[in-house]
PDB file of N, CA and C in Angstrom:
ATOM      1  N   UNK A   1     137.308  25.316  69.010  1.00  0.00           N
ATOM      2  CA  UNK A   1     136.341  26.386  69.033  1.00  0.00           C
ATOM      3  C   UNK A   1     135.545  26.355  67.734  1.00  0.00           C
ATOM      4  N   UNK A   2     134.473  26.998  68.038  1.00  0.00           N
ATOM      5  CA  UNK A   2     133.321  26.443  67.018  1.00  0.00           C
ATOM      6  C   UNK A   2     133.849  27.903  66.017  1.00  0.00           C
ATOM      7  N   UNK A   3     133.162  27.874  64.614  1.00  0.00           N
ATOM      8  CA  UNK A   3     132.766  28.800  64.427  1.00  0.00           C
ATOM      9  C   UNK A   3     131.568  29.183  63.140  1.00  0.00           C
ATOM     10  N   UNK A   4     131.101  30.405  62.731  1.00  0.00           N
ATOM     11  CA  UNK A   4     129.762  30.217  61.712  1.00  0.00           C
ATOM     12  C   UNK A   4     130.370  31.455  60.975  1.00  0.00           C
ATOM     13  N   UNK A   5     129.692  31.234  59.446  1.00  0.00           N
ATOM     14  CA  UNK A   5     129.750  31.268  58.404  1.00  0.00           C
ATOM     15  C   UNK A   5     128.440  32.583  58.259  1.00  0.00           C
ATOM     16  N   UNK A   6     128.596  34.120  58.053  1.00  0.00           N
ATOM     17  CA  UNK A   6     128.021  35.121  58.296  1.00  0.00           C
ATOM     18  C   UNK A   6     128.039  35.838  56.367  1.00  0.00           C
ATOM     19  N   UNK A   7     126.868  36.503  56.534  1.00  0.00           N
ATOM     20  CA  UNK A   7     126.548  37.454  54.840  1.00  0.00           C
ATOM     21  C   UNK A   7     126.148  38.563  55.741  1.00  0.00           C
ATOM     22  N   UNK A   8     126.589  39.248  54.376  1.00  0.00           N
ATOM     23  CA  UNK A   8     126.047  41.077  54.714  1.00  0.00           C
ATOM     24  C   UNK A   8     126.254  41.724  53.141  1.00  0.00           C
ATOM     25  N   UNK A   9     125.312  42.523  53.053  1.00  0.00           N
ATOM     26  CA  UNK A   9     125.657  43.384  51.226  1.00  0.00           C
ATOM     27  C   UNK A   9     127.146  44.126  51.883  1.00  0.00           C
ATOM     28  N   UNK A  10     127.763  44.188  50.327  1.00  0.00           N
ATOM     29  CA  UNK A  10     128.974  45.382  50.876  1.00  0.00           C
ATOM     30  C   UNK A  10     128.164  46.880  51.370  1.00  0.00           C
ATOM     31  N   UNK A  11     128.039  47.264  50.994  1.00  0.00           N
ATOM     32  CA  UNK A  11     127.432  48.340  51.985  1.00  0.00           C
ATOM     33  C   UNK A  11     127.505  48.286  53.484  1.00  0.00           C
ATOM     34  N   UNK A  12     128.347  49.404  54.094  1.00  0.00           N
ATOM     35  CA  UNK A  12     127.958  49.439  55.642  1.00  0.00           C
ATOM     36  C   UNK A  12     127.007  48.373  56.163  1.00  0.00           C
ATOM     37  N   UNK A  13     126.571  47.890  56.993  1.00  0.00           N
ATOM     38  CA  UNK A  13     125.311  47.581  57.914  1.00  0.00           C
ATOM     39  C   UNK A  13     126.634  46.792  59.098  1.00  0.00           C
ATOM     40  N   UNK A  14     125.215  46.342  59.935  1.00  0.00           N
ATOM     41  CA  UNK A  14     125.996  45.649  60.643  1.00  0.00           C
ATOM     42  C   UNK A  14     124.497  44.488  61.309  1.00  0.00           C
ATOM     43  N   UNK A  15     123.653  44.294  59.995  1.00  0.00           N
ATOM     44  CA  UNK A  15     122.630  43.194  60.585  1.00  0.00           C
ATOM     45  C   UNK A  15     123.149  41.239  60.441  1.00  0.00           C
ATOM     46  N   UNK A  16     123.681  40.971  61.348  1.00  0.00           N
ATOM     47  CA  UNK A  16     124.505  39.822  60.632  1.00  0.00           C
ATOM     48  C   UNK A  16     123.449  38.787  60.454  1.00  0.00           C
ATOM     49  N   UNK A  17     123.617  38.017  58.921  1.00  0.00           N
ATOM     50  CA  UNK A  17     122.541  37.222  58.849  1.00  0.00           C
ATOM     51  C   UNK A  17     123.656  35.885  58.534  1.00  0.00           C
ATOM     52  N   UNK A  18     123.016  34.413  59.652  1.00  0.00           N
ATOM     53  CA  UNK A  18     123.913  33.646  59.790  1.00  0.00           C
ATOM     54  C   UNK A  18     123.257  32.569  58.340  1.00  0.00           C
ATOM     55  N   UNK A  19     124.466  32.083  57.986  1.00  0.00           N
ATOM     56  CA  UNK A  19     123.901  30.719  56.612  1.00  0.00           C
ATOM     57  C   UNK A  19     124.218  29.437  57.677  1.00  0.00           C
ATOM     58  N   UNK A  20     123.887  28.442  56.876  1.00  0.00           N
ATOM     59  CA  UNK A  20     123.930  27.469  57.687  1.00  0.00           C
ATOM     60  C   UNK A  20     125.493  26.831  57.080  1.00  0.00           C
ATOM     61  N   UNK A  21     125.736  26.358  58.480  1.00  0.00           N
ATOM     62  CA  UNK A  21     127.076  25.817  59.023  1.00  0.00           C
ATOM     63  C   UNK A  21     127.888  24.967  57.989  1.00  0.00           C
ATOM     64  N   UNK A  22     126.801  24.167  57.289  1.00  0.00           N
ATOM     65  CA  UNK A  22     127.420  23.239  56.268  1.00  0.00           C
ATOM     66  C   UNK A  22     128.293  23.550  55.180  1.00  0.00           C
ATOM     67  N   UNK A  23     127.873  25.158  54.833  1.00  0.00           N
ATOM     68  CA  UNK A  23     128.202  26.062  53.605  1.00  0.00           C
ATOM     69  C   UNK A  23     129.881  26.330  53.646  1.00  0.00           C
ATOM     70  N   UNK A  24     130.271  26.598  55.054  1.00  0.00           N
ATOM     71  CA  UNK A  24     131.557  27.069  55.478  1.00  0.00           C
ATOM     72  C   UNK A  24     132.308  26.014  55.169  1.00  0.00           C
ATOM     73  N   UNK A  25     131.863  24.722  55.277  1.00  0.00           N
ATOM     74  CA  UNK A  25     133.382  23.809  55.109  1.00  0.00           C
ATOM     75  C   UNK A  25     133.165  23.513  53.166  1.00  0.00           C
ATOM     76  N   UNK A  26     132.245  24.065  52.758  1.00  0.00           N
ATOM     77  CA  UNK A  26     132.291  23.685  51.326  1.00  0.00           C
ATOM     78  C   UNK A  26     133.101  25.192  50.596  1.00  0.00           C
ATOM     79  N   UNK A  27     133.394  26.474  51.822  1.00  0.00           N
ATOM     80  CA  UNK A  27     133.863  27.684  50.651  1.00  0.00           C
ATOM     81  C   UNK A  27     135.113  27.751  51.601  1.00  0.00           C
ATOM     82  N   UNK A  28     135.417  27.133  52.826  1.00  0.00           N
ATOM     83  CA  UNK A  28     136.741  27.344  53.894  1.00  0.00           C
ATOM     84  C   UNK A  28     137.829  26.616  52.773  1.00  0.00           C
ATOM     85  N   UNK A  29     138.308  25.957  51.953  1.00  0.00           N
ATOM     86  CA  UNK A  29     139.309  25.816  51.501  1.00  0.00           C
ATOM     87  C   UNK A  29     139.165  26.493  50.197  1.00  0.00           C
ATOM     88  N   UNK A  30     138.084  27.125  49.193  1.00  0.00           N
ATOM     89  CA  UNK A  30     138.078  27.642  47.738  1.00  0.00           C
ATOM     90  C   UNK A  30     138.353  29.787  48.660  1.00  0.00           C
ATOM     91  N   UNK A  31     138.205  29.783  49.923  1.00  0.00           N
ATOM     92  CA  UNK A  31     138.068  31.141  49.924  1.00  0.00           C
ATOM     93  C   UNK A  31     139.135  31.358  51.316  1.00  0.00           C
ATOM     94  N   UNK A  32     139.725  30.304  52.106  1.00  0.00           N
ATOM     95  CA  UNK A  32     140.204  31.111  53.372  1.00  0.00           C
ATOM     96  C   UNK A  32     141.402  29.321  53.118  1.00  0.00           C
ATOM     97  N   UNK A  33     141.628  28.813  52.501  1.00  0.00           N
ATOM     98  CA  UNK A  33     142.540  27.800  52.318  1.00  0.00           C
ATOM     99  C   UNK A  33     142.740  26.810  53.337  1.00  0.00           C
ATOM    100  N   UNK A  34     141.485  26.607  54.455  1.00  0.00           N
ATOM    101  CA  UNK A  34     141.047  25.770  55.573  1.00  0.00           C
ATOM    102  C   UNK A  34     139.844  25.051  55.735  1.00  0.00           C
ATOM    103  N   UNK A  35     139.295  24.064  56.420  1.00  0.00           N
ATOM    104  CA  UNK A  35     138.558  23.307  56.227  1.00  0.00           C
ATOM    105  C   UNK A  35     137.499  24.251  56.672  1.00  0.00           C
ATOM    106  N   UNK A  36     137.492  25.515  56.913  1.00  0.00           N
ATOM    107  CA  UNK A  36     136.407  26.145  57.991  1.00  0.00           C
ATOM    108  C   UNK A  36     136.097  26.169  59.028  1.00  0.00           C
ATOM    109  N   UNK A  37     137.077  25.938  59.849  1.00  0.00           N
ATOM    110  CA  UNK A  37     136.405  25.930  61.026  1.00  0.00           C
ATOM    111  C   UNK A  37     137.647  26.608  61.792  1.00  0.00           C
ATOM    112  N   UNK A  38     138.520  27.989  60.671  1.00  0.00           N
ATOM    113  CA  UNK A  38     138.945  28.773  61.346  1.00  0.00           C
ATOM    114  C   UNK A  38     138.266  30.413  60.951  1.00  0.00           C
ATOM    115  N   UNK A  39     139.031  31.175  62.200  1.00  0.00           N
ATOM    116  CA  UNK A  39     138.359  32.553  61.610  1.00  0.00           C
ATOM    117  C   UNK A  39     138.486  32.789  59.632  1.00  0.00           C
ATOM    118  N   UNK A  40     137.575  33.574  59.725  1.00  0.00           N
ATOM    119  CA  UNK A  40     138.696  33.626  57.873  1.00  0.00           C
ATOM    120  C   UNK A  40     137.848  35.115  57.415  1.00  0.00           C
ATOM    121  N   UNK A  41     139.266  36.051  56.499  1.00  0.00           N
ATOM    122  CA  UNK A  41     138.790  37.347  56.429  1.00  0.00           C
ATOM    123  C   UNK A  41     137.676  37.939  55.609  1.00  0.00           C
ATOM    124  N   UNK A  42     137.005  38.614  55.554  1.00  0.00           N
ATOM    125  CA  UNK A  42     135.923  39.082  54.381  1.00  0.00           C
ATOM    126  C   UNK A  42     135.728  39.112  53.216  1.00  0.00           C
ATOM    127  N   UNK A  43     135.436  38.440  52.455  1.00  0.00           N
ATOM    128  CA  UNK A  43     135.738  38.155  50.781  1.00  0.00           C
ATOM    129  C   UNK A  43     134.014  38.849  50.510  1.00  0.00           C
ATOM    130  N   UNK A  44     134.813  39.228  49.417  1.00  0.00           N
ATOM    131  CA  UNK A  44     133.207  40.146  48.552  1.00  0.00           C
ATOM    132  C   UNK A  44     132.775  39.262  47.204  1.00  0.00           C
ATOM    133  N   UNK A  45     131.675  38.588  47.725  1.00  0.00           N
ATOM    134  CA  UNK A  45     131.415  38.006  46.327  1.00  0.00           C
ATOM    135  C   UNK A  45     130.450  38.781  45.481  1.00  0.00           C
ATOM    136  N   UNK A  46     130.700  38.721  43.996  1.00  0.00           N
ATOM    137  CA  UNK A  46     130.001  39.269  43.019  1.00  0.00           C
ATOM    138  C   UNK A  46     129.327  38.503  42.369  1.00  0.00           C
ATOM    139  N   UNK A  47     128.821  39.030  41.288  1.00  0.00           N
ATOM    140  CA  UNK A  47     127.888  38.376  40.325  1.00  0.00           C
ATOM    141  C   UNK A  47     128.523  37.478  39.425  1.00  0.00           C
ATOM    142  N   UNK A  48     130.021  37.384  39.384  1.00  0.00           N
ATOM    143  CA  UNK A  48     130.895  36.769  38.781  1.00  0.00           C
ATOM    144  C   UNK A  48     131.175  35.321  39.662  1.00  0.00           C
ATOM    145  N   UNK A  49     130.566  34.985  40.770  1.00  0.00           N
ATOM    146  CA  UNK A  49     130.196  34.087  41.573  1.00  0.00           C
ATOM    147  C   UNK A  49     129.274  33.054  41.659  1.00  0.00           C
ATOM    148  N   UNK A  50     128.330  33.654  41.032  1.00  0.00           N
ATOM    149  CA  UNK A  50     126.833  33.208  41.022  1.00  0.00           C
ATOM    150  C   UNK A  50     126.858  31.555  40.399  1.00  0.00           C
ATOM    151  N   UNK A  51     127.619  31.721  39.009  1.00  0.00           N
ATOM    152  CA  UNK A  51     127.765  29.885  38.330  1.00  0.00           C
ATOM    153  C   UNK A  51     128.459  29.332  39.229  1.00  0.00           C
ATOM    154  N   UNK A  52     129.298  29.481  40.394  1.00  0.00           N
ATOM    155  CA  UNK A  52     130.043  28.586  40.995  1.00  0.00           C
ATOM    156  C   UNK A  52     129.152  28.064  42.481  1.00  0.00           C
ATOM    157  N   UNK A  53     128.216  29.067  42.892  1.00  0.00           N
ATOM    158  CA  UNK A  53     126.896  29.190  43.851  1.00  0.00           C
ATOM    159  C   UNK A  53     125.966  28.381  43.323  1.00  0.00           C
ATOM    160  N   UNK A  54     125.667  28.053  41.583  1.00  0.00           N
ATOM    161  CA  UNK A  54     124.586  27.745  41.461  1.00  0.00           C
ATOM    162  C   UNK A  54     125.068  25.925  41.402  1.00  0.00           C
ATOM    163  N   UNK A  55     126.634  25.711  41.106  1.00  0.00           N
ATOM    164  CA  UNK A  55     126.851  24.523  41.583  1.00  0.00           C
ATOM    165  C   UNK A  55     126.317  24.088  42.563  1.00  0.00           C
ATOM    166  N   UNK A  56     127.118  24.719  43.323  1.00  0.00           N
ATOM    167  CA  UNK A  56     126.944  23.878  45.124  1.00  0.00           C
ATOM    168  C   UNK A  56     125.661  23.751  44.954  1.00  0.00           C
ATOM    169  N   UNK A  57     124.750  24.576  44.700  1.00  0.00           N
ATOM    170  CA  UNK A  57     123.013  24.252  45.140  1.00  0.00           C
ATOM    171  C   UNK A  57     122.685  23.059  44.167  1.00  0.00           C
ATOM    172  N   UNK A  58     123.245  22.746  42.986  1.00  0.00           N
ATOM    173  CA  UNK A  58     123.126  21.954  41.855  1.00  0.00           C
ATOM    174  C   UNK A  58     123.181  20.786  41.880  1.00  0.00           C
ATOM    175  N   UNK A  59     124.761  20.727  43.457  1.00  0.00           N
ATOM    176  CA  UNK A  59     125.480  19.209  43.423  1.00  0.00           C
ATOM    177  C   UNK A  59     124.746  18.763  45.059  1.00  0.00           C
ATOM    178  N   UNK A  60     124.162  19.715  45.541  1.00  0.00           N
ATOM    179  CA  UNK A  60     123.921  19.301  47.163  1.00  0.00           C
ATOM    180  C   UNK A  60     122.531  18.954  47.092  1.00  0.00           C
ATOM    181  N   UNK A  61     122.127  17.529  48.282  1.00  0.00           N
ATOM    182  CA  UNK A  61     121.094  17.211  48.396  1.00  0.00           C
ATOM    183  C   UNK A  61     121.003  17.697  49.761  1.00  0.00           C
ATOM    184  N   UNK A  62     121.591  18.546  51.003  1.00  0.00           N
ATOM    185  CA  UNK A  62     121.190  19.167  51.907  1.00  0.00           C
ATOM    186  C   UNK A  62     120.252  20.460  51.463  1.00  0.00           C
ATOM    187  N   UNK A  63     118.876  20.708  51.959  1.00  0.00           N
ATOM    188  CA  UNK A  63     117.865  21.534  52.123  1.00  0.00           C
ATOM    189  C   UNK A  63     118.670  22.770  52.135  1.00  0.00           C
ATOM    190  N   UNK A  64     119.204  22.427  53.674  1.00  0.00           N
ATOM    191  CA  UNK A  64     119.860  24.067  54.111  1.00  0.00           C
ATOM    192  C   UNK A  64     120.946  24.548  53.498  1.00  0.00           C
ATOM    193  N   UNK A  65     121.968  23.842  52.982  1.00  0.00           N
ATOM    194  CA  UNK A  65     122.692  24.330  52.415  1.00  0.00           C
ATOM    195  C   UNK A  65     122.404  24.986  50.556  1.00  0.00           C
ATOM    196  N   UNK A  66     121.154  24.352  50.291  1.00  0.00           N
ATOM    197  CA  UNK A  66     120.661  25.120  49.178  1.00  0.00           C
ATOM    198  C   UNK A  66     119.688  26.360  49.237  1.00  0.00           C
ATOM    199  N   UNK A  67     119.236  26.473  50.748  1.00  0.00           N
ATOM    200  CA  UNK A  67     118.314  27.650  50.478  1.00  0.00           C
ATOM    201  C   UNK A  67     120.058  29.010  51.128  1.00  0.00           C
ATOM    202  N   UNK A  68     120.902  28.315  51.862  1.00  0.00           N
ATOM    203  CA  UNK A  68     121.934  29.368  52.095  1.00  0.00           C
ATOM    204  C   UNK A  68     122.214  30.112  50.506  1.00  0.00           C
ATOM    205  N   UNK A  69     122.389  28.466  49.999  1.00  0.00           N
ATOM    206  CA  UNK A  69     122.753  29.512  48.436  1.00  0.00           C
ATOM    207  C   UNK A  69     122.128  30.583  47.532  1.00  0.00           C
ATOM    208  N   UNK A  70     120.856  30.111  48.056  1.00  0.00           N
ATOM    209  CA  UNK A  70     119.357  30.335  47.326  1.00  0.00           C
ATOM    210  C   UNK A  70     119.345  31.966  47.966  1.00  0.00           C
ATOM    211  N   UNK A  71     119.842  32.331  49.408  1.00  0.00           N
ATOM    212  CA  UNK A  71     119.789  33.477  50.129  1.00  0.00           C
ATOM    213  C   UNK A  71     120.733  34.375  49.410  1.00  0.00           C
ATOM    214  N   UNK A  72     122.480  34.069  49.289  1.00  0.00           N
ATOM    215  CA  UNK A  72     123.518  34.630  48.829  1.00  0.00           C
ATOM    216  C   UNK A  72     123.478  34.469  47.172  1.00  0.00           C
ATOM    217  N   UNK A  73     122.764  34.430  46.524  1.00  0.00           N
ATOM    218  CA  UNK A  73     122.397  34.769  44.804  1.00  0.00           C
ATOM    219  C   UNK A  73     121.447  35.522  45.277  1.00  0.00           C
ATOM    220  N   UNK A  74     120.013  35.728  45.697  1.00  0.00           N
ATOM    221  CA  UNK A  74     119.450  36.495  45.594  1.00  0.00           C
ATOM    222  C   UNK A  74     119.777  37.776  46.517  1.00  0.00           C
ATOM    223  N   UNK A  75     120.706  37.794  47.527  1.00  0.00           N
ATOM    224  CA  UNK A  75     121.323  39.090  47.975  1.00  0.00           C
ATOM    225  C   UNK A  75     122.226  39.636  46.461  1.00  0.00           C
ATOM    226  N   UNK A  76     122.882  38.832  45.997  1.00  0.00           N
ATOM    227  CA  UNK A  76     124.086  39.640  45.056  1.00  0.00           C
ATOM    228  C   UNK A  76     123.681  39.913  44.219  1.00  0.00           C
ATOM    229  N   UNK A  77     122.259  39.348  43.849  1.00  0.00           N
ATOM    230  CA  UNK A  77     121.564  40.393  42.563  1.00  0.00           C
ATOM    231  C   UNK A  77     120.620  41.217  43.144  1.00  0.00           C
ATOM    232  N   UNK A  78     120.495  41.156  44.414  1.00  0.00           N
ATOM    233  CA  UNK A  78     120.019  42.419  45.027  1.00  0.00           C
ATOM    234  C   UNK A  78     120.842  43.729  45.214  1.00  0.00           C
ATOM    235  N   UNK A  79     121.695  43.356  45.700  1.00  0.00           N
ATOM    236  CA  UNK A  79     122.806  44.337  46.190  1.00  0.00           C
ATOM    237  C   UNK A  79     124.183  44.685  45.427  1.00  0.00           C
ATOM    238  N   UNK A  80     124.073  43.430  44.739  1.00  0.00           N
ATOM    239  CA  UNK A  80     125.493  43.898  43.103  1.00  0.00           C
ATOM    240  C   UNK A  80     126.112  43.060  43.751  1.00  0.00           C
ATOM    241  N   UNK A  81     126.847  42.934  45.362  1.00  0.00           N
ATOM    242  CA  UNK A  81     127.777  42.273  45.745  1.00  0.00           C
ATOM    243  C   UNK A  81     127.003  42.054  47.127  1.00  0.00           C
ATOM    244  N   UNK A  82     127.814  40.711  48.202  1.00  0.00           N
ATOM    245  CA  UNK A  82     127.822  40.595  49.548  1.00  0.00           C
ATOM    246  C   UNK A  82     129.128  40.029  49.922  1.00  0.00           C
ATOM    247  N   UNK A  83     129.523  40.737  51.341  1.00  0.00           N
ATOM    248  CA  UNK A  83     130.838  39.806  52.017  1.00  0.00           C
ATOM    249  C   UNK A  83     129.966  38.682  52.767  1.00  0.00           C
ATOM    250  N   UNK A  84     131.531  37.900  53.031  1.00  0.00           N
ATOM    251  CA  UNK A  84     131.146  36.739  53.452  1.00  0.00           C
ATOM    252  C   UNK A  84     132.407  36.573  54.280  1.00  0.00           C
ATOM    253  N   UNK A  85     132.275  35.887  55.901  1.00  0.00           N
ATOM    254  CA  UNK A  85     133.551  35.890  56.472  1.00  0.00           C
ATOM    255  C   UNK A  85     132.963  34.710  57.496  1.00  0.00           C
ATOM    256  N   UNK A  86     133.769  34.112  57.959  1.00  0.00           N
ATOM    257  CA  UNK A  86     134.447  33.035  59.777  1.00  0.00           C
ATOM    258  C   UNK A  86     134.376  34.013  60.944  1.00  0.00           C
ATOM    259  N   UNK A  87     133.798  33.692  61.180  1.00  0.00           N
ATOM    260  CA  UNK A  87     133.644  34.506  62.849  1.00  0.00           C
ATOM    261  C   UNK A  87     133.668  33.538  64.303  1.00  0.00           C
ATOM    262  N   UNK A  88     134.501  33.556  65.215  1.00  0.00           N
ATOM    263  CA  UNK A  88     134.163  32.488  66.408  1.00  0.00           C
ATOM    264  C   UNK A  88     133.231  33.429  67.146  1.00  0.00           C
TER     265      UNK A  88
END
């Protein structure tokens, strides 16, 4: 079973905005201890995140997986924080 890699600010909402697919198998073993491609629970990333975000965008020559990053830094200095979770 497939599954995708979802952001939201901590704050209530419920607008799910999807990142691209590639992102999940690069944070499924640093955040849910699996390759990603199982469910995995809600982690709140902070601003204390951001140098380890600005890697991945730093070390990756995929497009999409740098504007995902490019999306989740500029939410968490929008919003202070965003979760991030595995959903099938």
């Amino acid at each position: 079973m497939s599954t995708s890699l979802y952001w939201e600010p901590v704050e209530p909402r419920r607008d799910l905005k999807s990142l691209d697919n590639g992102l999940k198998y690069i944070f499924g073993p640093r955040y849910w201890g699996h390759d990603g491609t199982c469910n995995g629970e809600e982690i709140h990333l902070t601003a204390s995140e951001i140098p380890y975000l600005a890697g991945i965008k730093d070390g990756s020559v995929d497009k999409d997986i740098r504007r995902s990053v490019d999306i989740l830094i500029k939410a968490i200095q929008q919003y202070g924080s965003v979760k991030i979770w595995l959903e099938s």
